[in-house]
Protein backbone atom coordinates (compact mmCIF):
# COMPACT_ATOMS: atom_id res chain seq x y z
CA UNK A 1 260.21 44.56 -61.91
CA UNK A 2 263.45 44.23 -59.32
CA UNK A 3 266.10 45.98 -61.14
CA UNK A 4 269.85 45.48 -59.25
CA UNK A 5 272.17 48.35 -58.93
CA UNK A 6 272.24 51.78 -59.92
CA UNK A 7 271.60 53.69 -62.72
CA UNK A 8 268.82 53.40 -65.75
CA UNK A 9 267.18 50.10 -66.58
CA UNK A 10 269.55 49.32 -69.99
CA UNK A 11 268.91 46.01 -72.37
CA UNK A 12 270.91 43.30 -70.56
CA UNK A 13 272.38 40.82 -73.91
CA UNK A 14 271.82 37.38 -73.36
CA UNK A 15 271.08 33.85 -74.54
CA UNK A 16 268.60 31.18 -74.06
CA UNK A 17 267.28 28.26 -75.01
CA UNK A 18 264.49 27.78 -76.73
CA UNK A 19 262.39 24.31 -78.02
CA UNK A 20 259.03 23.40 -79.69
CA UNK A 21 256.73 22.96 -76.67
CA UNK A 22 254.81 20.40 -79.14
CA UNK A 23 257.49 18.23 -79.60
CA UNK A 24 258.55 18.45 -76.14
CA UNK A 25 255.01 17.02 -74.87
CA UNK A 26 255.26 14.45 -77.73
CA UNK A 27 258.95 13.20 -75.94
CA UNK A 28 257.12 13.19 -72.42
CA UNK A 29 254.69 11.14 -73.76
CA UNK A 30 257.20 8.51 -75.88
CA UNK A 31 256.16 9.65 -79.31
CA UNK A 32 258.93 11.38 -80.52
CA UNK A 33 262.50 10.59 -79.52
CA UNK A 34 263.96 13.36 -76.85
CA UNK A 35 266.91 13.97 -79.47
CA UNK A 36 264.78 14.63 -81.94
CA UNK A 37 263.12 17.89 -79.81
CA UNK A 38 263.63 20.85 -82.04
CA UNK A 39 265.41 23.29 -79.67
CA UNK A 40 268.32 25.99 -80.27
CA UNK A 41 270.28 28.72 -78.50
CA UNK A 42 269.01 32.50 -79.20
CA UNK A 43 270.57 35.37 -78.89
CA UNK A 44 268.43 38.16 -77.65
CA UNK A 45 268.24 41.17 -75.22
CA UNK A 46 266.19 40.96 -71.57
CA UNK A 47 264.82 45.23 -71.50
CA UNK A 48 262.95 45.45 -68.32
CA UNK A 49 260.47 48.47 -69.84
CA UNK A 50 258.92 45.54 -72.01
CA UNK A 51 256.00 44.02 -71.08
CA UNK A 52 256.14 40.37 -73.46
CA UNK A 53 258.12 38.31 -75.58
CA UNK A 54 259.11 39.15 -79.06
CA UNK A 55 260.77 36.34 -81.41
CA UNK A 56 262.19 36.72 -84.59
CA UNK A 57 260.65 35.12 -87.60
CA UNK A 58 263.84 33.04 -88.43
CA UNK A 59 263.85 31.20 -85.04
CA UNK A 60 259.58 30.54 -85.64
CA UNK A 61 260.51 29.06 -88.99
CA UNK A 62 263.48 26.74 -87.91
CA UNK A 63 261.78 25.84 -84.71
CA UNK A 64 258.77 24.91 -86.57
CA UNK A 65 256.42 26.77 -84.32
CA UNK A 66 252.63 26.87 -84.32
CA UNK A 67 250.62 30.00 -84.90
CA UNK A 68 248.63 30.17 -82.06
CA UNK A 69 247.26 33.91 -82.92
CA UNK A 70 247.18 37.15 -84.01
CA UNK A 71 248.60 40.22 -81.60
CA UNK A 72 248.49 43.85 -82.16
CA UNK A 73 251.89 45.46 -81.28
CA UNK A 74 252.64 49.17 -80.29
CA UNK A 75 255.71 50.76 -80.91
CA UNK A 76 257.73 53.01 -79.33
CA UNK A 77 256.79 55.21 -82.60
CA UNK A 78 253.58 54.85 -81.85
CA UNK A 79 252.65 52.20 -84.71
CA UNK A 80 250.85 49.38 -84.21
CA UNK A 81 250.96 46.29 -86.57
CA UNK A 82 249.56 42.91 -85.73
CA UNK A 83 251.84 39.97 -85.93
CA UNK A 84 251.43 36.45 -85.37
CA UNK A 85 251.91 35.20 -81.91
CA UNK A 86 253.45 31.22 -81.19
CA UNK A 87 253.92 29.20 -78.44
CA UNK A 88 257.25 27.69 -77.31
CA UNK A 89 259.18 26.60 -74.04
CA UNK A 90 262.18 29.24 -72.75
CA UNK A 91 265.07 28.23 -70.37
CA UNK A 92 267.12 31.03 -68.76
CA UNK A 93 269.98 29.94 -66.29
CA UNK A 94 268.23 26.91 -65.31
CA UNK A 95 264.74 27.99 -64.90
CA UNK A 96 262.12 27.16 -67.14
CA UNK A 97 258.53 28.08 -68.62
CA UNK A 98 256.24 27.93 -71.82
CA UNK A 99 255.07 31.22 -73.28
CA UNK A 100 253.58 32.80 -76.06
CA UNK A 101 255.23 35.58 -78.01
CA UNK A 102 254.85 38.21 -80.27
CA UNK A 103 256.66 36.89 -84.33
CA UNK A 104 258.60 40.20 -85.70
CA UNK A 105 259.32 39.14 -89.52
CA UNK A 106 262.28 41.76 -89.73
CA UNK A 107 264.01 41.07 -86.12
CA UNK A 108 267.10 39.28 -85.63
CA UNK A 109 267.72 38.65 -81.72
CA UNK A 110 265.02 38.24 -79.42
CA UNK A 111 263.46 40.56 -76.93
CA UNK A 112 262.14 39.65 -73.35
CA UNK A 113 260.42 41.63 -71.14
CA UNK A 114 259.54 41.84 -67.49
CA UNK A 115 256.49 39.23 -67.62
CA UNK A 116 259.39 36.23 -68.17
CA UNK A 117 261.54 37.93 -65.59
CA UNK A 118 258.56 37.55 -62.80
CA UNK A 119 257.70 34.20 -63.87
CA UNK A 120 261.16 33.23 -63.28
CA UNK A 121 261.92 35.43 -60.64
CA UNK A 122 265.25 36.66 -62.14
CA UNK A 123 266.60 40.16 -61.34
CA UNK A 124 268.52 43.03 -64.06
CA UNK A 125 271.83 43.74 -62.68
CA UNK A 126 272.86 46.67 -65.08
CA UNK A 127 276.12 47.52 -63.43
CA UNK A 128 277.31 43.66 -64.52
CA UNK A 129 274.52 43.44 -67.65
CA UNK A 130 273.32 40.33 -66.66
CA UNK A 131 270.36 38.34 -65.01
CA UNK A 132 270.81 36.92 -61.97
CA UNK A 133 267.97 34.77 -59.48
CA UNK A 134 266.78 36.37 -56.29
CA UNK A 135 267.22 32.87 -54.75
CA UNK A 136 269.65 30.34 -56.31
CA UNK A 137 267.37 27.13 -55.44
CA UNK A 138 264.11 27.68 -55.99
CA UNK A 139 261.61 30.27 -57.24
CA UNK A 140 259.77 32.70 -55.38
CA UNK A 141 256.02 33.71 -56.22
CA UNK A 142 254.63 36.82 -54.73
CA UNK A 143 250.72 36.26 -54.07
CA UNK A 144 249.77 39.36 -52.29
């Protein structure tokens, strides 16, 4: 993970858009009108020491998401739990990708970790606490 600036990797706040990836494909494919998509803003925080995505249960239920799994999570305690795991389309500033992510029943803002960053190519600035891309017009994928 590219982290910009100085100083310790911190949780950068931001928000996002999220939308049921099912009824997205049913829009592409004329079955369900594109207004209808379920879709909201989230609040969350992007903490580059994370590998996945974690979503709270409250956005699953209102987006009407899928369980697609079960996950076992580790915490920083040391704990482990298993939680369900759904699938759902993300947008951050423009860039866009479907993922799977870890359901927390007792979390209220999202968490996303460095996986989504890659896949997006976005970079941590701490001193300004925000994302920002490494190139403004298109993403770059390192093979090698």
């Amino acid at each position: 993970m590219r982290i910009k600036g100085t100083g310790p990797a911190r949780r950068v706040p931001i928000r996002f858009e999220v939308a049921n990836d099912e009824d997205l494909m049913r829009a592409e494919m004329g079955y369900l009108a594109p207004d209808q998509v379920r879709r909201m803003l989230v609040k969350g925080d992007v903490d580059p020491r994370v590998c996945h995505l974690v979503l709270p249960k409250s956005v699953v239920k209102r987006l009407g998401l899928r369980r697609v799994g079960k996950v076992k999570v580790l915490r920083s305690n040391r704990r482990t739990a298993k939680w369900d795991q759904v699938q759902f389309h993300l947008e951050i500033l423009g860039r866009q990708g479907t993922y799977s992510a870890a359901v927390d029943p007792k979390r209220r803002a999202a968490l996303i970790g460095f996986l989504v960053l890659e896949d997006l190519d976005l970079l941590v600035d701490c001193k300004q606490k925000r994302l920002v891309p490494r190139n403004k017009r298109l993403i770059t994928t390192e093979i090698e």
